[in-house]
N, C-alpha and C. Protein backbone atom coordinates (compact mmCIF):
# COMPACT_ATOMS: atom_id res chain seq x y z
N UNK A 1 149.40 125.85 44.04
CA UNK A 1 148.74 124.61 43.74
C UNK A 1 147.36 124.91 43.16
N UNK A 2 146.79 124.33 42.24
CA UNK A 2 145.40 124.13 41.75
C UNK A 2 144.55 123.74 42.12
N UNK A 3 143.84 124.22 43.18
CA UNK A 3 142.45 123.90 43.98
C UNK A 3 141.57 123.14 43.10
N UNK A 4 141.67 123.97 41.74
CA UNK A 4 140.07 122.76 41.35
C UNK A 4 140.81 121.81 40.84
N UNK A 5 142.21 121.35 40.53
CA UNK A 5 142.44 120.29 39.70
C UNK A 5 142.44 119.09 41.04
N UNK A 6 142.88 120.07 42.34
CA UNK A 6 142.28 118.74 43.30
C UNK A 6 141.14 118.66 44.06
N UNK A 7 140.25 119.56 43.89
CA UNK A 7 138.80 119.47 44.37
C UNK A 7 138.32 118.07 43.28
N UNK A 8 138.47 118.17 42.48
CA UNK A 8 137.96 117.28 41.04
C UNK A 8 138.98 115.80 41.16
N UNK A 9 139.79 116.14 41.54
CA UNK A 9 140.63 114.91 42.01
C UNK A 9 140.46 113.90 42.64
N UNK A 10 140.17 114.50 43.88
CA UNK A 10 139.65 113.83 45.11
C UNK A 10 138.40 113.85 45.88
N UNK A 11 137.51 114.63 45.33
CA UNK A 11 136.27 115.00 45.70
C UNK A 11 135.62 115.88 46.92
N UNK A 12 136.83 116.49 47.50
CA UNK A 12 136.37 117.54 48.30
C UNK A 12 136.00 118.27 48.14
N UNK A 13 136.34 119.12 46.63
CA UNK A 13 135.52 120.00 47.03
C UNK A 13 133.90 120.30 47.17
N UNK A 14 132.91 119.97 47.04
CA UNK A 14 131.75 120.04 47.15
C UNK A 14 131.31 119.64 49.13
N UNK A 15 132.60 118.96 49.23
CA UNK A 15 131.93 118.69 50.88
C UNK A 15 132.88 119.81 51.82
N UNK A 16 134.37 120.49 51.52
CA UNK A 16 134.30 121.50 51.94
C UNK A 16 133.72 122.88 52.31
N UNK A 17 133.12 122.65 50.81
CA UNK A 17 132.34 124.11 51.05
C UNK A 17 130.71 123.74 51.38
N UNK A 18 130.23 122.45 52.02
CA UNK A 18 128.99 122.08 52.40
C UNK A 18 129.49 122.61 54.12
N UNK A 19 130.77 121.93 54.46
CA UNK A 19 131.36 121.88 55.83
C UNK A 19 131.67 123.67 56.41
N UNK A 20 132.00 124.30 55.38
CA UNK A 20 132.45 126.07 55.36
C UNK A 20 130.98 126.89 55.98
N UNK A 21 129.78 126.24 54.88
CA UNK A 21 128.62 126.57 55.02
C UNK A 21 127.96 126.68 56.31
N UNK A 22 127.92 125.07 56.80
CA UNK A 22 127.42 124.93 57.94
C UNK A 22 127.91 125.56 59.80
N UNK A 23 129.80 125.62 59.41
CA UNK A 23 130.26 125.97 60.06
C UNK A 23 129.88 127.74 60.34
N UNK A 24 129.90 128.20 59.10
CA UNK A 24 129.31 129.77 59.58
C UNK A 24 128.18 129.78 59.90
N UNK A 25 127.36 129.00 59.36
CA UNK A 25 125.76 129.26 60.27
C UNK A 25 125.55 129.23 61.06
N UNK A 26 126.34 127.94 61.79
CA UNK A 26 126.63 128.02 63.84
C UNK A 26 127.15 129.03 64.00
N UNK A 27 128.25 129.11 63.71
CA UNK A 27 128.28 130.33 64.23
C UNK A 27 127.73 131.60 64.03
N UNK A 28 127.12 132.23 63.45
CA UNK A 28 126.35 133.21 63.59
C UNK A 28 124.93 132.64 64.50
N UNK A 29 124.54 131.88 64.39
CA UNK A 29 123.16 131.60 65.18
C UNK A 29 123.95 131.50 66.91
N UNK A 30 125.28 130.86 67.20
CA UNK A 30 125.68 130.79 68.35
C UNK A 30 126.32 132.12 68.47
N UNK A 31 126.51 133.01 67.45
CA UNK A 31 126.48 134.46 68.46
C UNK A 31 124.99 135.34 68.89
N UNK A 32 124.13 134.90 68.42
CA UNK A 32 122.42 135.33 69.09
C UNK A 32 122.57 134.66 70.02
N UNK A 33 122.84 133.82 70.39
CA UNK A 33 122.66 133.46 72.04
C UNK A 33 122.61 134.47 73.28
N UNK A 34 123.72 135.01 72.95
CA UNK A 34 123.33 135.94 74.14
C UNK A 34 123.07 137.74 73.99
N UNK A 35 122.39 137.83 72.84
CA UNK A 35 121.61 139.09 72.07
C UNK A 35 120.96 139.72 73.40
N UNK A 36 120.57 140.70 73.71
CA UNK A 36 119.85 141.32 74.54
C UNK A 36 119.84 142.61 74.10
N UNK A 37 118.34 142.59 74.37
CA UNK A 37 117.57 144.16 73.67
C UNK A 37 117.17 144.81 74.98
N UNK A 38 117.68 146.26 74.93
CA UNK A 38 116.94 147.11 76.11
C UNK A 38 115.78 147.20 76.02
N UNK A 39 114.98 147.30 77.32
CA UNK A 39 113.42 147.29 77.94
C UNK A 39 112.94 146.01 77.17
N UNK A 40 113.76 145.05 76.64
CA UNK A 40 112.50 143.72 76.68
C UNK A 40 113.39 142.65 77.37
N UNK A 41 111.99 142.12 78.48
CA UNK A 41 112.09 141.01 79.30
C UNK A 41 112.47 139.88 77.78
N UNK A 42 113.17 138.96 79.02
CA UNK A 42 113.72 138.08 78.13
C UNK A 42 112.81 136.67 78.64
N UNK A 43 111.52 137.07 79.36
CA UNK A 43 110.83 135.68 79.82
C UNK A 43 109.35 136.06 78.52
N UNK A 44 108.85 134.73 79.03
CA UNK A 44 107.16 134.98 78.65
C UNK A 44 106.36 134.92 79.78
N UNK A 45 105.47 135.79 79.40
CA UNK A 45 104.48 136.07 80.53
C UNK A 45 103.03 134.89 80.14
N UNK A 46 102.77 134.63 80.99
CA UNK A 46 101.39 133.33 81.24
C UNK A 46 99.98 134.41 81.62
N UNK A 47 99.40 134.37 80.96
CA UNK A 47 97.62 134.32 81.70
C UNK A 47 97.80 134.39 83.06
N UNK A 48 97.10 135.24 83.98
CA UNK A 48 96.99 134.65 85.27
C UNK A 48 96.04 134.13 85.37
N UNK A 49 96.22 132.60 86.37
CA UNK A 49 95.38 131.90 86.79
C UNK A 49 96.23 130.35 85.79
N UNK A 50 96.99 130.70 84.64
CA UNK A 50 97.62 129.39 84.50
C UNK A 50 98.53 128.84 85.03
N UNK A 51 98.68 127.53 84.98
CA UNK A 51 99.61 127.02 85.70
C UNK A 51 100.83 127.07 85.39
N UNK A 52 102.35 127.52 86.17
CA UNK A 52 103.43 127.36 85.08
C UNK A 52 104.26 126.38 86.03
N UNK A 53 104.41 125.34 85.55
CA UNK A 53 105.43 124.26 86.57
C UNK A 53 106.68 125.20 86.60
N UNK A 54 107.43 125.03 87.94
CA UNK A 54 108.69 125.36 88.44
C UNK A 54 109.74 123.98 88.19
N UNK A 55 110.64 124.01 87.35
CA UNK A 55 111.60 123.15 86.93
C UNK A 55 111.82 122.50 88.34
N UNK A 56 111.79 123.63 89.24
CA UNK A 56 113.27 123.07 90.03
C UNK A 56 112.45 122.07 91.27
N UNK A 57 111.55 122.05 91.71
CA UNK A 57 110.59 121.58 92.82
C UNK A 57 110.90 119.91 92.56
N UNK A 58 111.27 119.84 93.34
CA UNK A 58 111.58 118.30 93.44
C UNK A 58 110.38 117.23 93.27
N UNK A 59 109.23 117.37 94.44
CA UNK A 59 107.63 116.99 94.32
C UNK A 59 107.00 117.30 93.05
N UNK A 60 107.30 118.13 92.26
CA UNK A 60 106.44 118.20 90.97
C UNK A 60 106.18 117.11 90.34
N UNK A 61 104.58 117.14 89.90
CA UNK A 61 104.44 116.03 89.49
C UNK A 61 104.53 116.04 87.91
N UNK A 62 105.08 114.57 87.37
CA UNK A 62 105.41 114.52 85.75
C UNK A 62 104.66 113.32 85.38
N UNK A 63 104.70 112.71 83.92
CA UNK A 63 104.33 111.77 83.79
C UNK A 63 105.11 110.22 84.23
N UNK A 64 106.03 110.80 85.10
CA UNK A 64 106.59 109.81 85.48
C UNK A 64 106.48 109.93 86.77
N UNK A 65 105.74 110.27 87.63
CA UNK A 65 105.23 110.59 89.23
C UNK A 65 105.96 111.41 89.71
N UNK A 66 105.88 111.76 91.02
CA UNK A 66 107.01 112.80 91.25
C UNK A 66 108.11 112.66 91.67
N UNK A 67 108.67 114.13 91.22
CA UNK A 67 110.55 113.93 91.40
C UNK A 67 110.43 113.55 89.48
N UNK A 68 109.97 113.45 88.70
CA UNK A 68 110.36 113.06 87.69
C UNK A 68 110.80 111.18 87.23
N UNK A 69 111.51 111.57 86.06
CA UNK A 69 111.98 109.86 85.77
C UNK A 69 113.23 109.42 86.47
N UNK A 70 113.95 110.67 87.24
CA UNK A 70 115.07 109.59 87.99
C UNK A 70 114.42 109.28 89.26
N UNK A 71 113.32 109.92 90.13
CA UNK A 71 112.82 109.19 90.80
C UNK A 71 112.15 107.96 90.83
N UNK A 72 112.01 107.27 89.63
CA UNK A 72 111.71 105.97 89.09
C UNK A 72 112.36 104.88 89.64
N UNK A 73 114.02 105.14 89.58
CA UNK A 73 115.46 104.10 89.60
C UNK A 73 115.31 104.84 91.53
N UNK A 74 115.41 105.25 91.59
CA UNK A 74 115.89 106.12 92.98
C UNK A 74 115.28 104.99 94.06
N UNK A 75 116.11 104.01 95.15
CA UNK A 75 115.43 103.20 96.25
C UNK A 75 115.19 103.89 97.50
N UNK A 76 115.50 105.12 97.26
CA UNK A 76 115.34 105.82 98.65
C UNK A 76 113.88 106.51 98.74
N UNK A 77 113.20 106.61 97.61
CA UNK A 77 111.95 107.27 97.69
C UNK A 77 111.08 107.33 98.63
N UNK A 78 110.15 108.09 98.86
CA UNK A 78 108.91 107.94 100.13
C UNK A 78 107.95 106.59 99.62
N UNK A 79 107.68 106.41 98.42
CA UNK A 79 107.11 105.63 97.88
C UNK A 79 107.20 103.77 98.16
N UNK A 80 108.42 103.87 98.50
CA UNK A 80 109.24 102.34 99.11
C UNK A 80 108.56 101.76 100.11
N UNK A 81 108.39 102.08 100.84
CA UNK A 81 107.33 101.51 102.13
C UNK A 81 106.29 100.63 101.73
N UNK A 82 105.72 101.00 100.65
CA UNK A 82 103.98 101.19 99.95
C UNK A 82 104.71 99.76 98.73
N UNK A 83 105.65 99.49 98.67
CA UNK A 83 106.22 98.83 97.43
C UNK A 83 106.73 99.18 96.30
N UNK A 84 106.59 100.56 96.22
CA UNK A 84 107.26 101.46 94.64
C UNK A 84 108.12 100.73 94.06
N UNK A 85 109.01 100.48 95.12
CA UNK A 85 110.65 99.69 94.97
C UNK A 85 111.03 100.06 93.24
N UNK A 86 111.04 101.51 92.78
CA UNK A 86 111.67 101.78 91.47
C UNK A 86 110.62 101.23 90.51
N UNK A 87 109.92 101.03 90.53
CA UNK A 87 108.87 100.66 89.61
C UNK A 87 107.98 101.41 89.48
N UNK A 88 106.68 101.31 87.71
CA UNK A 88 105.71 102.59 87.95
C UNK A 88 104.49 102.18 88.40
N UNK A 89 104.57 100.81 88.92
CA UNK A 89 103.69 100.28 89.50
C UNK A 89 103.90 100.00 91.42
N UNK A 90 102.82 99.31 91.57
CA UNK A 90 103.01 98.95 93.33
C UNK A 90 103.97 97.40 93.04
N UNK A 91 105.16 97.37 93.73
CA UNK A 91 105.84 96.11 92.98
C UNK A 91 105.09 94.91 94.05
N UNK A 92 104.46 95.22 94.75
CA UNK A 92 103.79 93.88 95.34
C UNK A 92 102.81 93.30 94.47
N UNK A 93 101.55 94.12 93.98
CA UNK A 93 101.01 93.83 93.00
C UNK A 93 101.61 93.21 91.60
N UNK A 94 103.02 93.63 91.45
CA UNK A 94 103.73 93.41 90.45
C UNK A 94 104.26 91.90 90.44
N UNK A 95 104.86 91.83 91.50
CA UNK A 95 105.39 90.15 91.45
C UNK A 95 104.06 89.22 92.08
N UNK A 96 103.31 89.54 92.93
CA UNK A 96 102.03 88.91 93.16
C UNK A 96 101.42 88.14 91.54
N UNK A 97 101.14 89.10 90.58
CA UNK A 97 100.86 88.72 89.32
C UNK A 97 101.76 87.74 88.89
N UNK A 98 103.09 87.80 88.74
CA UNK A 98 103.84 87.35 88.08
C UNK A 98 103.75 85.95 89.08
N UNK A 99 103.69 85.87 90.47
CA UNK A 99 104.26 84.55 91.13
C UNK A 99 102.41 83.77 90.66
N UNK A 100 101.80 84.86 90.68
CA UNK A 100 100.19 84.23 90.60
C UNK A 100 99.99 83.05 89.48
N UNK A 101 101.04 83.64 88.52
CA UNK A 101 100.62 82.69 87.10
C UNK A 101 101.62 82.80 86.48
N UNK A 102 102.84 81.93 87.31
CA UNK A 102 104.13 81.60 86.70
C UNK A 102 103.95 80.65 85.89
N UNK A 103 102.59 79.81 85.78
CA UNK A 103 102.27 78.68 85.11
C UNK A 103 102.48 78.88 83.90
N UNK A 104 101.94 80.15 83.36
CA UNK A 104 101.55 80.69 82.38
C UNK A 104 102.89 81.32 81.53
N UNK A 105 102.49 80.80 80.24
CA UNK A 105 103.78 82.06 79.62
C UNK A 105 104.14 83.05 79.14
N UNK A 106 104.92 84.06 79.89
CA UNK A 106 104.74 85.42 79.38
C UNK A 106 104.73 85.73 78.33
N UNK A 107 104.02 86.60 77.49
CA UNK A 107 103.91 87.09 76.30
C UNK A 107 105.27 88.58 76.63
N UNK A 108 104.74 89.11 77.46
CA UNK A 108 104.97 90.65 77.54
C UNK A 108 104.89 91.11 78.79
N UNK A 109 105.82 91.90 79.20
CA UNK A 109 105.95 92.44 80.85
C UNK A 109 106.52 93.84 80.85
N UNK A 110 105.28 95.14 81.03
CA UNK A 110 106.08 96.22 81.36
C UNK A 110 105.74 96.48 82.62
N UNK A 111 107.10 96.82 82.94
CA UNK A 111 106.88 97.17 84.75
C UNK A 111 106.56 98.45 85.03
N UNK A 112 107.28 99.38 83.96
CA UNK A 112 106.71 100.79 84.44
C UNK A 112 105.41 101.22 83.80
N UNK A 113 104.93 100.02 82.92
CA UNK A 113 103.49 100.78 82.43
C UNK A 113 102.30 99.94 83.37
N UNK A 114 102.85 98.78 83.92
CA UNK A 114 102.07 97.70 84.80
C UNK A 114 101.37 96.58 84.34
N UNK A 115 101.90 96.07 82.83
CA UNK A 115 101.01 95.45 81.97
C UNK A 115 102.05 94.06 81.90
N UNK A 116 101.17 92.86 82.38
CA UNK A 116 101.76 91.75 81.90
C UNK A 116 100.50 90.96 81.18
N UNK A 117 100.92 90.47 79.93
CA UNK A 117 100.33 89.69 79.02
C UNK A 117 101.06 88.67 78.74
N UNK A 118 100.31 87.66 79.22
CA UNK A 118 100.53 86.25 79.39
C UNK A 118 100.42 85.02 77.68
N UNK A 119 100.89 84.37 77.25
CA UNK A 119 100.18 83.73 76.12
C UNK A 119 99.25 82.73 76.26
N UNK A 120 98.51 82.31 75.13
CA UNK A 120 97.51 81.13 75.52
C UNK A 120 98.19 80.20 75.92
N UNK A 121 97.58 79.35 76.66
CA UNK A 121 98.02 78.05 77.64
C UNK A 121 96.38 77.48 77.50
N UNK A 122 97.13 76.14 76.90
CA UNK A 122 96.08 74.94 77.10
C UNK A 122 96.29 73.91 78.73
N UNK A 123 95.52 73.98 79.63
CA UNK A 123 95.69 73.30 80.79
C UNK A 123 95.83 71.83 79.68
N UNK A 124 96.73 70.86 80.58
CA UNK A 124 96.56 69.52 80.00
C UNK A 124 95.62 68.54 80.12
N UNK A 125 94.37 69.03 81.26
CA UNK A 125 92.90 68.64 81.20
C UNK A 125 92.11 68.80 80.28
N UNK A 126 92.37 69.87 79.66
CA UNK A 126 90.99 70.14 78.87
C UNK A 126 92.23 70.60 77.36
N UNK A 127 92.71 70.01 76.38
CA UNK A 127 93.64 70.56 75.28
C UNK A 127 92.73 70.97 74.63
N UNK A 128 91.45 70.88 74.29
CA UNK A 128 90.50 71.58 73.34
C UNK A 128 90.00 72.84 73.66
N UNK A 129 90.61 73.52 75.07
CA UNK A 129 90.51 74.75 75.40
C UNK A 129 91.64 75.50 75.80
N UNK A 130 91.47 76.91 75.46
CA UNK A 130 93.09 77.30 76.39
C UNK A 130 92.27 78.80 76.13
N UNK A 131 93.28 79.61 77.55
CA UNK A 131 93.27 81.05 77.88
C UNK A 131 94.18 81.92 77.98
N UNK A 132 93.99 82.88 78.04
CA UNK A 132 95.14 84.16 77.73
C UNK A 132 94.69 85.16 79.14
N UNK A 133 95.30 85.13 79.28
CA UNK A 133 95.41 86.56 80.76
C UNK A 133 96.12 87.55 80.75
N UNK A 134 95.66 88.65 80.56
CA UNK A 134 96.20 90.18 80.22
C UNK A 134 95.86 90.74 82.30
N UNK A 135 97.41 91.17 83.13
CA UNK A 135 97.08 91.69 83.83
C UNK A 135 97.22 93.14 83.74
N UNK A 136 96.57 93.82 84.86
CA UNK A 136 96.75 95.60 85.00
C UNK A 136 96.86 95.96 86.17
N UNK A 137 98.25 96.48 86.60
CA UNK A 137 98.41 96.91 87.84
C UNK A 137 98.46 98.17 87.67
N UNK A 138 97.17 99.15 88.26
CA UNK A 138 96.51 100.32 87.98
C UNK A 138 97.40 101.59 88.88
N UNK A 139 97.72 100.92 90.23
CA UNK A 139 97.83 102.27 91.24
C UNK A 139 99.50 102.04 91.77
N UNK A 140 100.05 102.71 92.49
CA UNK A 140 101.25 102.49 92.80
C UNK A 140 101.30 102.39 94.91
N UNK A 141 100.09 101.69 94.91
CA UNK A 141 99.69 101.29 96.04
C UNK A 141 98.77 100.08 96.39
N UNK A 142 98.90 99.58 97.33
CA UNK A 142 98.56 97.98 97.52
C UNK A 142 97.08 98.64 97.70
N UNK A 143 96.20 97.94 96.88
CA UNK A 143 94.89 98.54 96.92
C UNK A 143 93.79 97.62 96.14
N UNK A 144 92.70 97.36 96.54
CA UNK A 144 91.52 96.35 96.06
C UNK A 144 91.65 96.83 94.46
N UNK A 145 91.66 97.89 94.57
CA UNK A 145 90.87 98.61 92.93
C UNK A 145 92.74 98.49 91.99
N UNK A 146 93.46 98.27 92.76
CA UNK A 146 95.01 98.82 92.20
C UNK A 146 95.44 97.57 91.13
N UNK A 147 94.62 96.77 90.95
CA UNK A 147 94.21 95.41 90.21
C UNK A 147 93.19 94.94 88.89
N UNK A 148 93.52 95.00 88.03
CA UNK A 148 92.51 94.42 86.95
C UNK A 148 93.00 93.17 86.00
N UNK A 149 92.08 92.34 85.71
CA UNK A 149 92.45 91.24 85.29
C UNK A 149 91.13 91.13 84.10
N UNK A 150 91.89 90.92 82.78
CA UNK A 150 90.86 90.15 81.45
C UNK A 150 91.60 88.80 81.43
N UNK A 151 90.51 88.11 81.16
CA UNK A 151 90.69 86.53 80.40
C UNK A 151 90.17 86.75 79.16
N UNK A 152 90.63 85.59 78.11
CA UNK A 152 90.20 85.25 76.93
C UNK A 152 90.23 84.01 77.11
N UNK A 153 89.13 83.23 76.84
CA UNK A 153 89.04 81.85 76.38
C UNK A 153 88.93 81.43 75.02
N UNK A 154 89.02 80.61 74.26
CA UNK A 154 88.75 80.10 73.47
C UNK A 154 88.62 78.33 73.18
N UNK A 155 87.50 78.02 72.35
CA UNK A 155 87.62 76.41 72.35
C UNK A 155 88.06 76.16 70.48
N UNK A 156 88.73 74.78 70.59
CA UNK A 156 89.27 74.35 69.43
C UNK A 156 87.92 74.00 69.26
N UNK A 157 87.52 74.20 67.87
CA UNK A 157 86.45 73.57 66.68
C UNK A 157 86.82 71.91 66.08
N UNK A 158 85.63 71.59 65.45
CA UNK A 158 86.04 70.17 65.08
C UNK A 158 86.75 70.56 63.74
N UNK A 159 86.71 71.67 62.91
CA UNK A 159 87.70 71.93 62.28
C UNK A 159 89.50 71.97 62.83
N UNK A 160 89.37 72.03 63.66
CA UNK A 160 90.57 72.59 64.54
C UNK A 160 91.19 73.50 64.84
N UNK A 161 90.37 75.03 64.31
CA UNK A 161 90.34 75.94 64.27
C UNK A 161 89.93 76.74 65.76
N UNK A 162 90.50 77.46 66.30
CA UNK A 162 90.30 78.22 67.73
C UNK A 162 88.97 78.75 67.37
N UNK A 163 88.28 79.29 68.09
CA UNK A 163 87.15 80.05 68.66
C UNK A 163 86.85 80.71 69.85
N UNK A 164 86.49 81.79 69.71
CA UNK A 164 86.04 82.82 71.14
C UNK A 164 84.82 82.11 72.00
N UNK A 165 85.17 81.84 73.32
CA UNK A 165 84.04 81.68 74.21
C UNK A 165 83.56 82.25 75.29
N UNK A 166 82.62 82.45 75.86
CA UNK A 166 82.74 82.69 77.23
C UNK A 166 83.32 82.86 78.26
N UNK A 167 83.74 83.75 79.10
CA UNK A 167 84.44 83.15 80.50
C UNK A 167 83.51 83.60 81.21
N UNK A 168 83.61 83.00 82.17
CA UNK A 168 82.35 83.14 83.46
C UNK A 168 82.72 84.00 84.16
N UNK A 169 81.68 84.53 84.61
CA UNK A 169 81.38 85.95 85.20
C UNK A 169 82.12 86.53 86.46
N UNK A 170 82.99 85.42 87.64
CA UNK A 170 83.76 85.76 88.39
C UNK A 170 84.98 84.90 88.21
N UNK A 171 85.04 84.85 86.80
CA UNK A 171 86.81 84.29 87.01
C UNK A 171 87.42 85.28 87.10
N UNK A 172 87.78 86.45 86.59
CA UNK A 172 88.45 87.46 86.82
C UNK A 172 88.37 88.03 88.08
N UNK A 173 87.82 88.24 88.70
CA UNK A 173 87.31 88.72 89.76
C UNK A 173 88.00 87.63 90.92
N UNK A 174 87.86 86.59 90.62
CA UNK A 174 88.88 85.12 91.57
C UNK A 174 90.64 85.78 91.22
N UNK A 175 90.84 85.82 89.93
CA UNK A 175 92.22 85.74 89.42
C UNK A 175 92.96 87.34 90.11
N UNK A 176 91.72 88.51 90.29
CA UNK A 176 92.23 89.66 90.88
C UNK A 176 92.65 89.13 92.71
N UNK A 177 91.39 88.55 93.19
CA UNK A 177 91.42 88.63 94.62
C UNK A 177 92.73 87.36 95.17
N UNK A 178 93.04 86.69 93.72
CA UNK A 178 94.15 85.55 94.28
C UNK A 178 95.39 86.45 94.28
N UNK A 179 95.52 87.50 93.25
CA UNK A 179 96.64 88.63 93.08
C UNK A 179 96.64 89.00 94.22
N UNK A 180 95.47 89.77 95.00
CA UNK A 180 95.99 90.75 96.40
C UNK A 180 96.04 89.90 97.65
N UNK A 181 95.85 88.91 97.39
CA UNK A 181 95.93 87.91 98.21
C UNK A 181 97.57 87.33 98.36
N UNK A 182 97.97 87.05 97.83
CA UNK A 182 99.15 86.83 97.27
C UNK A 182 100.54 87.89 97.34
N UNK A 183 100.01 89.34 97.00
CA UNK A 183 100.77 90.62 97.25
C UNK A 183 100.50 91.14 98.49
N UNK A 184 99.16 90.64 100.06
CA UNK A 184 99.11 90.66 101.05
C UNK A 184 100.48 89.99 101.81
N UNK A 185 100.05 88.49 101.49
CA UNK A 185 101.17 88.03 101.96
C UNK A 185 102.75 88.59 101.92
N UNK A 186 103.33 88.94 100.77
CA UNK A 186 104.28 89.50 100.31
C UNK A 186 104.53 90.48 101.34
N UNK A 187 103.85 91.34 101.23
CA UNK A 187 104.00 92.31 102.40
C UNK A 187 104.02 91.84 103.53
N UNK A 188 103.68 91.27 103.99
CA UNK A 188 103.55 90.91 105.81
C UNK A 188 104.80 90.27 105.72
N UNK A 189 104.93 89.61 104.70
CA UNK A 189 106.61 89.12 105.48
C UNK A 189 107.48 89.92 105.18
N UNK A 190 107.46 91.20 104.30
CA UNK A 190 108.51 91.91 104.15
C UNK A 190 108.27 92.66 105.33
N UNK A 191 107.25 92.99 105.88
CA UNK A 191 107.12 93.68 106.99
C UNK A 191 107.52 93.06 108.53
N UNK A 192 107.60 91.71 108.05
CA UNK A 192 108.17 90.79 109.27
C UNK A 192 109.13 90.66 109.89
N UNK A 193 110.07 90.94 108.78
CA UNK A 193 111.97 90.58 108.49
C UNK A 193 112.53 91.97 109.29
């Protein structure tokens, strides 16, 4: 049979011999795999005094706390007591926020980074004003400081155009202490049951 009258036929050939190509390159690179040269270590050596994490240590800490990212999902953790409950935040602090200002409508909610951003909301007292509340649940423990809260205000113009204003100096500071106030409670009755 005539290879090129059916390479040209049907158009294989150019992707056979792309497929021939690639196939020998694995394989030659997957026979170095297990190459070994006499008198050389097959590790790298570190500086002493640097640190070299041990894969296998369960407690090691990662950017996902320790035990890694399946200790994240994991309900059995040491962390559970404290509220971890699989989250990268303290989840008391977590739903505290969320039950704090269900009023409000979520923009955005990450649980493992601890960030809920709320959208503007005009109270129906005042429609020529409305605010935005960005929370931050900092620590992965029920804690004064494990809490941060920004407001944005703004007032409508007689154009009707929004504008940046002021917020007063302990609203945030109210909107944090109603959070641990709120994620107190939470706890005492989970601690009740």
């Amino acid at each position: 049979m005539n290879t090129t009258f059916l390479s040209e036929r049907t158009g294989f050939g150019p992707i056979l011999r792309r497929l021939a190509l690639i196939s020998l390159v694995s394989g030659v690179l997957a026979a170095c795999d297990n190459v070994s040269y006499d008198g050389v270590e097959d590790t790298i050596q570190t500086p002493q005094g640097r640190y070299e994490p041990d894969g296998s240590d369960p407690n090691r800490q990662t950017i996902f706390g320790t035990g890694g990212i399946s200790s994240l999902f994991d309900e059995t953790r040491a962390g559970d007591t404290l509220g971890g409950g699989g989250l990268g935040v303290n989840a008391f602090l977590w739903r505290a926020s969320l039950d704090t200002f269900s009023f409000l409508p979520p923009l955005s909610a990450d649980p493992l980074g601890g960030v809920v951003i709320y959208d503007w909301y005009a109270p129906p007292e005042t429609p020529s004003e409305r605010f935005k509340v960005t929370v931050y649940i900092l620590d992965t423990r029920l804690r004064a400081d494990g809490v941060s809260v920004t407001v944005n205000r703004q007032l409508r113009g007689a154009d009707g155009n929004w504008y940046e204003a002021p917020v007063d100096v302990g609203t945030a500071a109210a909107l944090e202490d109603a959070i641990l106030t709120r994620a107190r409670q939470m706890r005492i009755a989970q601690l009740g049951q």
